[in-house]
N, C-alpha and C. Protein backbone atom coordinates (compact mmCIF):
# COMPACT_ATOMS: atom_id res chain seq x y z
N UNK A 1 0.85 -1.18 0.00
CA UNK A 1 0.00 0.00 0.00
C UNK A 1 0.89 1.24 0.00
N UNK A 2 0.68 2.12 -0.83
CA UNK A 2 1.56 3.31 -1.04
C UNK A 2 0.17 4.40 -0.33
N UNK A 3 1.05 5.65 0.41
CA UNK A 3 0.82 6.80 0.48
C UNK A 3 1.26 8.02 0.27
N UNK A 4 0.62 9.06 -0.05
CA UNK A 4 1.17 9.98 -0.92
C UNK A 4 1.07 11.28 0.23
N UNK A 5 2.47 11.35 0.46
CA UNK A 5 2.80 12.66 1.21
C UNK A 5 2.96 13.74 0.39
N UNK A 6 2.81 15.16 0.61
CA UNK A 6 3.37 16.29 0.03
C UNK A 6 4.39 17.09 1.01
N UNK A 7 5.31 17.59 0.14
CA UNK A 7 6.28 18.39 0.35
C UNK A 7 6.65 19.30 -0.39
N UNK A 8 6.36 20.78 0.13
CA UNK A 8 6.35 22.01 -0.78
C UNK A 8 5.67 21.70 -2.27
N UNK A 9 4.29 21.35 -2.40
CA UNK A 9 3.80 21.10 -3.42
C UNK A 9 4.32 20.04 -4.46
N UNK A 10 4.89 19.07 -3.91
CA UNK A 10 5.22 18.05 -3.97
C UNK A 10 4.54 16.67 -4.22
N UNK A 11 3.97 16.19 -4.73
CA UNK A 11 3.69 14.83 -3.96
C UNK A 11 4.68 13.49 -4.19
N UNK A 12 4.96 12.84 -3.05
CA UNK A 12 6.55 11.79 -2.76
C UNK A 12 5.71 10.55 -2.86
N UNK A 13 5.38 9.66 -3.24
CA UNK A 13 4.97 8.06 -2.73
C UNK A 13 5.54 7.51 -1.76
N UNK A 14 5.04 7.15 -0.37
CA UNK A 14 6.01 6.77 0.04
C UNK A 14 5.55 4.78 0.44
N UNK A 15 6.38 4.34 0.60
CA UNK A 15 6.14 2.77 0.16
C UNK A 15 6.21 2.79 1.83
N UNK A 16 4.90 1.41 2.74
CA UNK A 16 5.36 0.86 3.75
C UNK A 16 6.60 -0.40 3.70
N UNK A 17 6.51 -1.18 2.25
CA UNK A 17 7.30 -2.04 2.31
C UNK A 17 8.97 -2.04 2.65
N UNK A 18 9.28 -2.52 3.54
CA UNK A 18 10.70 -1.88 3.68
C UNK A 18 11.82 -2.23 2.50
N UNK A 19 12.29 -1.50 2.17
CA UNK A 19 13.36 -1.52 1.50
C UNK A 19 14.92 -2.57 1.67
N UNK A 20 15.04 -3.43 0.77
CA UNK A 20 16.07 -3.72 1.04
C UNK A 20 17.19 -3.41 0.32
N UNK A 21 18.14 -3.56 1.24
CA UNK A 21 19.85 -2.80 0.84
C UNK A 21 20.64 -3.70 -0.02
N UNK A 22 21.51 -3.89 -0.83
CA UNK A 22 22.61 -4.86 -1.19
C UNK A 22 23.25 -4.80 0.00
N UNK A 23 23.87 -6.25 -0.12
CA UNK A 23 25.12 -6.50 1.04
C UNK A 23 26.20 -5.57 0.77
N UNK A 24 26.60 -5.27 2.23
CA UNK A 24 27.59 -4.37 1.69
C UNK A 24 29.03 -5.11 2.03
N UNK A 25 30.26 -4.52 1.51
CA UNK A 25 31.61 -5.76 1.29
C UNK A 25 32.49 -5.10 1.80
N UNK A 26 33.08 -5.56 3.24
CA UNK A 26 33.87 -5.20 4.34
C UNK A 26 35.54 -5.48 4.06
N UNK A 27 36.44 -4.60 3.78
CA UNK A 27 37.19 -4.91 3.54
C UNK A 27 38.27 -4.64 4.48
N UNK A 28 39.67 -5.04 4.31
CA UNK A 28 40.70 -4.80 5.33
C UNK A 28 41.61 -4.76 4.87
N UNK A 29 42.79 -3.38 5.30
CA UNK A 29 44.28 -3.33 4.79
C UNK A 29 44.70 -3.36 5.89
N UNK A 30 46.03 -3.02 6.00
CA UNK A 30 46.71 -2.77 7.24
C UNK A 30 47.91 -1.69 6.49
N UNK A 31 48.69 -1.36 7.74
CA UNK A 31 50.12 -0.40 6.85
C UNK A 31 50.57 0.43 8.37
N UNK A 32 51.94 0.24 8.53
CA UNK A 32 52.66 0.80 9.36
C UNK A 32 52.59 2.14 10.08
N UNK A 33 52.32 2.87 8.28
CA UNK A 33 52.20 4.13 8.56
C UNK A 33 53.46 5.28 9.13
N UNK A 34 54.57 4.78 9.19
CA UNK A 34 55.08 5.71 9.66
C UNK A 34 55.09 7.14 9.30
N UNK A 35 55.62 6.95 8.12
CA UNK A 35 55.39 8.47 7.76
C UNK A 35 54.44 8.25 6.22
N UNK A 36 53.51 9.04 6.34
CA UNK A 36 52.22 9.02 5.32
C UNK A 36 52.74 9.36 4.23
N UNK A 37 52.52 8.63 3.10
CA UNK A 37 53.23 9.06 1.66
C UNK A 37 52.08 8.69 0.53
N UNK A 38 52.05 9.25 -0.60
CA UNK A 38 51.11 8.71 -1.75
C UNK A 38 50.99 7.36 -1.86
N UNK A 39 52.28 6.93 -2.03
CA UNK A 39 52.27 5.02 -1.66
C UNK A 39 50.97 4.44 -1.23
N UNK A 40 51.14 5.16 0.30
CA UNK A 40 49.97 4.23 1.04
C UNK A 40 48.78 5.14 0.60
N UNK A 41 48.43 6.50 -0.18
CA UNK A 41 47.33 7.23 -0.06
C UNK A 41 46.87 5.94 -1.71
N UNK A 42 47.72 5.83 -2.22
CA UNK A 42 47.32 5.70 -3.71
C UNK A 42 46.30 3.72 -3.22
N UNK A 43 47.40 3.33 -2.20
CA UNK A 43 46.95 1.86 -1.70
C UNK A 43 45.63 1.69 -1.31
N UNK A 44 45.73 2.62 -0.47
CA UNK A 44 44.53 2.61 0.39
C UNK A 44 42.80 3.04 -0.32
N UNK A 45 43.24 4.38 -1.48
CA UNK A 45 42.27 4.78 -1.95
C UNK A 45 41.65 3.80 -3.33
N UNK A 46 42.85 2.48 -3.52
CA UNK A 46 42.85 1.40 -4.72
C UNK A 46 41.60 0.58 -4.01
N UNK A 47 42.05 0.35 -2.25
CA UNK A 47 41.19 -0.89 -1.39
C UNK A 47 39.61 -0.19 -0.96
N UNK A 48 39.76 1.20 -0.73
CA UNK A 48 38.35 2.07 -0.58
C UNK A 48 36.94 1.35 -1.98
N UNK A 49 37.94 1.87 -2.98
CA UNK A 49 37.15 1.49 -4.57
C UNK A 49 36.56 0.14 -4.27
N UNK A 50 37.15 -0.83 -3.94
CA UNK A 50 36.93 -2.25 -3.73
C UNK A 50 36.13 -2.94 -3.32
N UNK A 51 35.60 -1.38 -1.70
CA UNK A 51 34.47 -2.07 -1.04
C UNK A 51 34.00 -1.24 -0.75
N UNK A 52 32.89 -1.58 0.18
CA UNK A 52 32.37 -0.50 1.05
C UNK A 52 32.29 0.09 2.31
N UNK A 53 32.93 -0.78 3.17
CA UNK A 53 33.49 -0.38 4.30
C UNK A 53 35.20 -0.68 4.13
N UNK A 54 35.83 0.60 4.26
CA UNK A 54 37.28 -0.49 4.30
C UNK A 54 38.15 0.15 6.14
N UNK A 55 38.09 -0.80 6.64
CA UNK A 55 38.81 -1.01 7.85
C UNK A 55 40.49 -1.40 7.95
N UNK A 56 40.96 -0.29 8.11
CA UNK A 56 42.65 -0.41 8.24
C UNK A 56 43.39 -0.70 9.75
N UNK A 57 44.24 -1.48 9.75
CA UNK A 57 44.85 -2.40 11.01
C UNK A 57 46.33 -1.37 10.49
N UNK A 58 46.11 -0.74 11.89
CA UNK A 58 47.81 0.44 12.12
C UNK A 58 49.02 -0.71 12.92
N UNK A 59 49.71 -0.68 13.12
CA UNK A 59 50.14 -2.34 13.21
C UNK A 59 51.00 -1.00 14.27
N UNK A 60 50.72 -1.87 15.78
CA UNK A 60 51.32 -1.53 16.80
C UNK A 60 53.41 -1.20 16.64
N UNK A 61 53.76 -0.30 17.25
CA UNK A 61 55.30 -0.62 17.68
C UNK A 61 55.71 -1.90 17.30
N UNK A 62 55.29 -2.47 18.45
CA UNK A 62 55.77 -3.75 18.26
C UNK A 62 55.15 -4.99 17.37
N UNK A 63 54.45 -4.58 16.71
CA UNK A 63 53.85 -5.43 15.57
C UNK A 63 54.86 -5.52 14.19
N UNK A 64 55.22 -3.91 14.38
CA UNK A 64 55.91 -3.51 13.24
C UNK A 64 57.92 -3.97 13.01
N UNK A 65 57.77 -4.15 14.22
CA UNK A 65 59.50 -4.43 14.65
C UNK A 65 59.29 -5.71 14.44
N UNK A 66 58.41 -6.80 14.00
CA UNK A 66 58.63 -8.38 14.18
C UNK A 66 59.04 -8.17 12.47
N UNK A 67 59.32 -7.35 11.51
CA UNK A 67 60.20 -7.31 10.58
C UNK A 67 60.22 -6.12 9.96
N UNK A 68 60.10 -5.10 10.36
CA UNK A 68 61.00 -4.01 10.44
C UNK A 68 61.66 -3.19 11.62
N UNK A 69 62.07 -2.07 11.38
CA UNK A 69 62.65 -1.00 12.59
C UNK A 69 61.24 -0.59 13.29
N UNK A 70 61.97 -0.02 14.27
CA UNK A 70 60.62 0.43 15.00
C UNK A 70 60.60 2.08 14.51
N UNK A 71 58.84 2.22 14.26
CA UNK A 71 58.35 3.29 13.58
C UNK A 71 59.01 4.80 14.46
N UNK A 72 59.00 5.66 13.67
CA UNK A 72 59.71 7.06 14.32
C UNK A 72 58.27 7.81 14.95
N UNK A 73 57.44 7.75 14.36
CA UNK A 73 55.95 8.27 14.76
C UNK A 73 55.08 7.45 15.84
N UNK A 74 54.85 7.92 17.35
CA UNK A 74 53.89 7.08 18.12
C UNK A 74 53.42 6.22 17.59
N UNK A 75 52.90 5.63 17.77
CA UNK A 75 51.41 4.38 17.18
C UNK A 75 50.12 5.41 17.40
N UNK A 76 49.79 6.22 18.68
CA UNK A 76 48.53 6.97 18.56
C UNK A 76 48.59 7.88 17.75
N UNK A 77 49.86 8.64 16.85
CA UNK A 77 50.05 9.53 16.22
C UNK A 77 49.27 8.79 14.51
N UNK A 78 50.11 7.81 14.56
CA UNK A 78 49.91 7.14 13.41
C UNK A 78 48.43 6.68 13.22
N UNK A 79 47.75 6.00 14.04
CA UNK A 79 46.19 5.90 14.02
C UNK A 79 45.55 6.51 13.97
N UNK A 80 45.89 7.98 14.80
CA UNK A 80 45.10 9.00 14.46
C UNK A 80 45.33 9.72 12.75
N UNK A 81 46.19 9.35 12.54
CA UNK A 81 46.66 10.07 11.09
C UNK A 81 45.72 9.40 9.86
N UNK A 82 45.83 8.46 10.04
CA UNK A 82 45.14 6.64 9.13
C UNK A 82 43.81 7.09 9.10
N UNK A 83 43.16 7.36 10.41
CA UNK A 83 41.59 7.37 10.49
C UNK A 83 41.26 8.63 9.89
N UNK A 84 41.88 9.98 9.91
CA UNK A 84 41.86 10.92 9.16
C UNK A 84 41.52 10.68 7.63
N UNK A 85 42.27 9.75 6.89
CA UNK A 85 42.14 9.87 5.42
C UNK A 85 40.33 9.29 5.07
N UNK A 86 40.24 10.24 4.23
CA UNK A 86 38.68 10.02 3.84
C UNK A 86 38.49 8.53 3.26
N UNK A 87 39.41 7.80 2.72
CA UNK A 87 38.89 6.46 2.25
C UNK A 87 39.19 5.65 3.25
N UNK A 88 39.46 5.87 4.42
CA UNK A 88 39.63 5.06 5.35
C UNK A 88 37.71 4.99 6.42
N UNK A 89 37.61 3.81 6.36
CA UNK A 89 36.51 3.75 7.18
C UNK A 89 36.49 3.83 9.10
N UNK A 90 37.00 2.93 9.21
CA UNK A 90 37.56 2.93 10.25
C UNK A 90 38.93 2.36 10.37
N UNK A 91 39.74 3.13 11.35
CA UNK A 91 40.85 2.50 11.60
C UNK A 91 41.42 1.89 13.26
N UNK A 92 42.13 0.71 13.08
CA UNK A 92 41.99 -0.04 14.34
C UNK A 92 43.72 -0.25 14.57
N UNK A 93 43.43 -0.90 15.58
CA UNK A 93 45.06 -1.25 16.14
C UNK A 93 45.32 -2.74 15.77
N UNK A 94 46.39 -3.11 15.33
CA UNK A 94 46.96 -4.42 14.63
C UNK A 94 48.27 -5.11 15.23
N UNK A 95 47.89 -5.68 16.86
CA UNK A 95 48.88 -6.42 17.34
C UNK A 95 50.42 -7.29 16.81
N UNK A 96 50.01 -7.86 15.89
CA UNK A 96 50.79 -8.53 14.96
C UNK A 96 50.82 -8.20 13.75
N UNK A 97 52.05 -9.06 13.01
CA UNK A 97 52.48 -7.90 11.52
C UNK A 97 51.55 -8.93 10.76
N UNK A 98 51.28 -10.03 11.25
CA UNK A 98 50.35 -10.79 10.52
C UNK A 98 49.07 -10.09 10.50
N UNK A 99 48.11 -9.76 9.58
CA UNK A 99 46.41 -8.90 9.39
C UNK A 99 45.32 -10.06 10.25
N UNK A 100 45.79 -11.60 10.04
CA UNK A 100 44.82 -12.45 10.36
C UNK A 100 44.34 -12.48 11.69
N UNK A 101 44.60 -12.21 12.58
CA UNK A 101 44.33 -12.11 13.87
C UNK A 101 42.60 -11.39 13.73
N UNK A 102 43.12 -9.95 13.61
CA UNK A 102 41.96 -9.25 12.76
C UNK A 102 40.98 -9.77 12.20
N UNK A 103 41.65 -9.64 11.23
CA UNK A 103 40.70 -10.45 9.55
C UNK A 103 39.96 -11.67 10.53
N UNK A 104 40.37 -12.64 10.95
CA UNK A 104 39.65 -14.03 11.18
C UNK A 104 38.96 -13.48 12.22
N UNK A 105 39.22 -12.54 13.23
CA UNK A 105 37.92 -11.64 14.44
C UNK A 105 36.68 -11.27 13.52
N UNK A 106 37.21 -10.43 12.76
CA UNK A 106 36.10 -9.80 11.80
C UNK A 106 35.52 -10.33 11.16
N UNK A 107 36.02 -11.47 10.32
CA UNK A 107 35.61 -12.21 9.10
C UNK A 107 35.47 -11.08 8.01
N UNK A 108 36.00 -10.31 7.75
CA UNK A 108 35.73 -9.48 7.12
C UNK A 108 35.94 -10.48 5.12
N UNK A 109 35.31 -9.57 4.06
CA UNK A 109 34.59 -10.14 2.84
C UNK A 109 36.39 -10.28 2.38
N UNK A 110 37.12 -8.97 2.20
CA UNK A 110 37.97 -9.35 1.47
C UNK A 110 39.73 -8.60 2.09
N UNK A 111 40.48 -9.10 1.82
CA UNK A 111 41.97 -8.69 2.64
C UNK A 111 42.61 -8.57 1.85
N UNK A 112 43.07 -7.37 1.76
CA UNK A 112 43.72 -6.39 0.68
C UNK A 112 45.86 -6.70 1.20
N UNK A 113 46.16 -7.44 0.43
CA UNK A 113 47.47 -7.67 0.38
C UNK A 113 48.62 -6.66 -1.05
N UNK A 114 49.43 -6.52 -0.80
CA UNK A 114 50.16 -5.48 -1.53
C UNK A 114 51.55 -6.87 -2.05
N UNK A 115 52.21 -6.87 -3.55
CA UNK A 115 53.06 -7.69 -4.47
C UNK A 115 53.85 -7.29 -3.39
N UNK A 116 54.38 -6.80 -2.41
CA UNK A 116 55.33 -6.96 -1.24
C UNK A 116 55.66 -7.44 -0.65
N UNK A 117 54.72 -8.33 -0.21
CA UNK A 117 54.54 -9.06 1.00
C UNK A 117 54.71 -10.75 0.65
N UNK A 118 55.18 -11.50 1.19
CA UNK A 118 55.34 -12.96 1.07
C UNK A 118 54.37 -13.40 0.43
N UNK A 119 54.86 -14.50 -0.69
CA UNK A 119 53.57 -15.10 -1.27
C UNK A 119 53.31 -16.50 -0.46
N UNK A 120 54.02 -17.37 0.30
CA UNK A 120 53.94 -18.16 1.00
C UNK A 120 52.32 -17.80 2.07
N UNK A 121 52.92 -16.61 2.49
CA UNK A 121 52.11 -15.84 3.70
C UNK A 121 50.62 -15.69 3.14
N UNK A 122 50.81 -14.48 2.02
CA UNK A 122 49.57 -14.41 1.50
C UNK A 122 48.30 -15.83 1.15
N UNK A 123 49.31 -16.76 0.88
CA UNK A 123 48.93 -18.44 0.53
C UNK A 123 48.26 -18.69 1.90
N UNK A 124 48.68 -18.55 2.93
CA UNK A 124 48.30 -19.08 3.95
C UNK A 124 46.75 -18.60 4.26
N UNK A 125 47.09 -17.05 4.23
CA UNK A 125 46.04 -16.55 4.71
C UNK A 125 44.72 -16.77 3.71
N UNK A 126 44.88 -16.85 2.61
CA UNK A 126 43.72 -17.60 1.63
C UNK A 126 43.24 -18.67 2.31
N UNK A 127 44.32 -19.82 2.30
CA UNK A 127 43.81 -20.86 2.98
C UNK A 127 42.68 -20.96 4.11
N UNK A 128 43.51 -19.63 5.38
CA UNK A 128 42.58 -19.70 6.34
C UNK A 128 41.09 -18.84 5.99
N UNK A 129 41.33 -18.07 5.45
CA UNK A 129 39.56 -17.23 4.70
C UNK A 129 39.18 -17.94 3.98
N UNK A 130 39.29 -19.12 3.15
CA UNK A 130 38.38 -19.91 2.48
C UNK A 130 37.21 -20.33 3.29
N UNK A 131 38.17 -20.80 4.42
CA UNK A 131 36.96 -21.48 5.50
C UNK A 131 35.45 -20.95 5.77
N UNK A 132 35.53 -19.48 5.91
CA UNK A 132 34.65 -18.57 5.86
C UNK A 132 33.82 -17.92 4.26
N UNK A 133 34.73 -18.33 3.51
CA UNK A 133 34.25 -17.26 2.16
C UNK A 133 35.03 -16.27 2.06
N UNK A 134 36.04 -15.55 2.61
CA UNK A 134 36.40 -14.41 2.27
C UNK A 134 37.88 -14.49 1.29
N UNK A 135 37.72 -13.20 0.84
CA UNK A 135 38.67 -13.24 -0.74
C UNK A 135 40.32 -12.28 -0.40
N UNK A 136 40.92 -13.00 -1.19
CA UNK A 136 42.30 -11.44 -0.84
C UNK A 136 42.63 -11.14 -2.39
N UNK A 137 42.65 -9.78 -2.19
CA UNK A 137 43.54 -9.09 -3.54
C UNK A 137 44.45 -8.75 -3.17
N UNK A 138 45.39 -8.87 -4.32
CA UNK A 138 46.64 -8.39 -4.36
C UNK A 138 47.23 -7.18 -5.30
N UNK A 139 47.22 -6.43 -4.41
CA UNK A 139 47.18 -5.12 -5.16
C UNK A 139 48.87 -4.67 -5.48
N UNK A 140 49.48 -3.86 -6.38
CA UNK A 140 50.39 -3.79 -6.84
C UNK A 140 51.25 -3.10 -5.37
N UNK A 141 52.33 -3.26 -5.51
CA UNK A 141 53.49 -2.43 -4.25
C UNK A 141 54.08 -0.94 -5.13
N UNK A 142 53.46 0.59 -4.27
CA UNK A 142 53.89 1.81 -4.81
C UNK A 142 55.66 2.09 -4.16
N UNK A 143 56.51 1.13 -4.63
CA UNK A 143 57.72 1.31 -4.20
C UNK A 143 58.76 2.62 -4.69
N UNK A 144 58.24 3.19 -5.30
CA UNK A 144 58.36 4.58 -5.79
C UNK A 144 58.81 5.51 -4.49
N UNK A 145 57.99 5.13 -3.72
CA UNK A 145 57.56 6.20 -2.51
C UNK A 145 57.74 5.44 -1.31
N UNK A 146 58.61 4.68 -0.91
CA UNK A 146 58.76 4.06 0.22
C UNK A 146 59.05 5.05 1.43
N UNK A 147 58.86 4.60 2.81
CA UNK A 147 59.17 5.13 3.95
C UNK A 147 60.54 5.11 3.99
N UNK A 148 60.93 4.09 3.49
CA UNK A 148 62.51 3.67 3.94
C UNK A 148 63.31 4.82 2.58
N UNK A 149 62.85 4.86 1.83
CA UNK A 149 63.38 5.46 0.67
C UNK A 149 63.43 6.95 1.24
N UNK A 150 61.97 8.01 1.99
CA UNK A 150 62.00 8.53 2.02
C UNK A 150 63.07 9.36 3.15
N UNK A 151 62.80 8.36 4.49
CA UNK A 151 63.87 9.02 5.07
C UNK A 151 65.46 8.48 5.07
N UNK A 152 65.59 7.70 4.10
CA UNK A 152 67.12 7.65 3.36
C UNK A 152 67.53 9.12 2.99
N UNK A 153 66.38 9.55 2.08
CA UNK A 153 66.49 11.20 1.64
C UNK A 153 66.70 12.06 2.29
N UNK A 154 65.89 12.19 3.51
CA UNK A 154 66.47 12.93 4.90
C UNK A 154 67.62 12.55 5.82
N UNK A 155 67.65 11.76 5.25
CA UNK A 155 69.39 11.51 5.92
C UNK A 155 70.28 11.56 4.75
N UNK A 156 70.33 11.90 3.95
CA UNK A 156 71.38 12.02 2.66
C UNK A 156 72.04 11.01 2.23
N UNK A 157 71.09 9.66 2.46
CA UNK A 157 71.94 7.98 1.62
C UNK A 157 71.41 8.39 0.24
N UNK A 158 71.94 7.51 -0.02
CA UNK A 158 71.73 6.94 -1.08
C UNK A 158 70.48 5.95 -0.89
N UNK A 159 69.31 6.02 -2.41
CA UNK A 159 68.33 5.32 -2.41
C UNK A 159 68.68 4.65 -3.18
């Protein structure tokens, strides 16, 4: 049964039947973050396109030292920075450099991996999201613009 409201000489139909939504597709990156560069803006805004919620894992101090240096920027500096960018949905804290901890809490639809990262690893973590349904892309690495590259530059190495 439809009823017909007006608004400023208007008339709207408005339906009792409720409306339903498409599913919407939860996605997940993660990224160190130390110092914010296009790299990760270009990454992040590739994994936004992808879905519709995208949830980023800031990977603690010590998440980040289980294979790299430890970050020059707080961790609250850095999370707060992450949750700032408009294609970021929400952003969370990421105990381990591994995403799955996360990812398998959340179940989230799909886990956004970067040509960087171990393909062994990435293998694994398929394995374990099959169980559930959920998918990983592998999105290209913006090594152009690395952290490590950049403050090589501020210290006057060689890149």
């Amino acid at each position: 049964m439809v009823e017909n409201k007006t608004l400023k000489n208007r008339i709207i139909p408005v339906s009792k039947t409720p409306i339903s939504h498409p599913i919407k597709v939860i996605g997940y990156s993660y990224v160190v973050a130390d110092l914010i560069h296009v790299g990760h803006l270009n990454h992040l805004e590739a994994c936004s396109y992808l879905c519709d919620t995208l949830i980023v894992g800031v990977l603690t101090d010590k998440a980040a030292r289980e294979k790299k240096k430890s970050p020059t920027i707080p961790f609250e500096d850095r999370l707060r920075m992450v949750q700032a960018l408009k294609c970021v949905s929400i952003a969370v804290s990421q105990e381990t450099y591994s995403p799955l901890p996360n990812v398998l809490a959340m179940q989230v639809d799909i886990l956004f991996e970067s040509t960087s990262h171990d393909p062994a690893e990435i293998h694994n973590a398929k394995m374990q999201m099959d169980v559930y349904g959920g998918k990983i892309i592998v999105l290209p690495y913006y090594g152009c613009c690395s952290t490590t590259k950049i403050k090589n530059m501020i210290q006057g190495k060689d890149c």
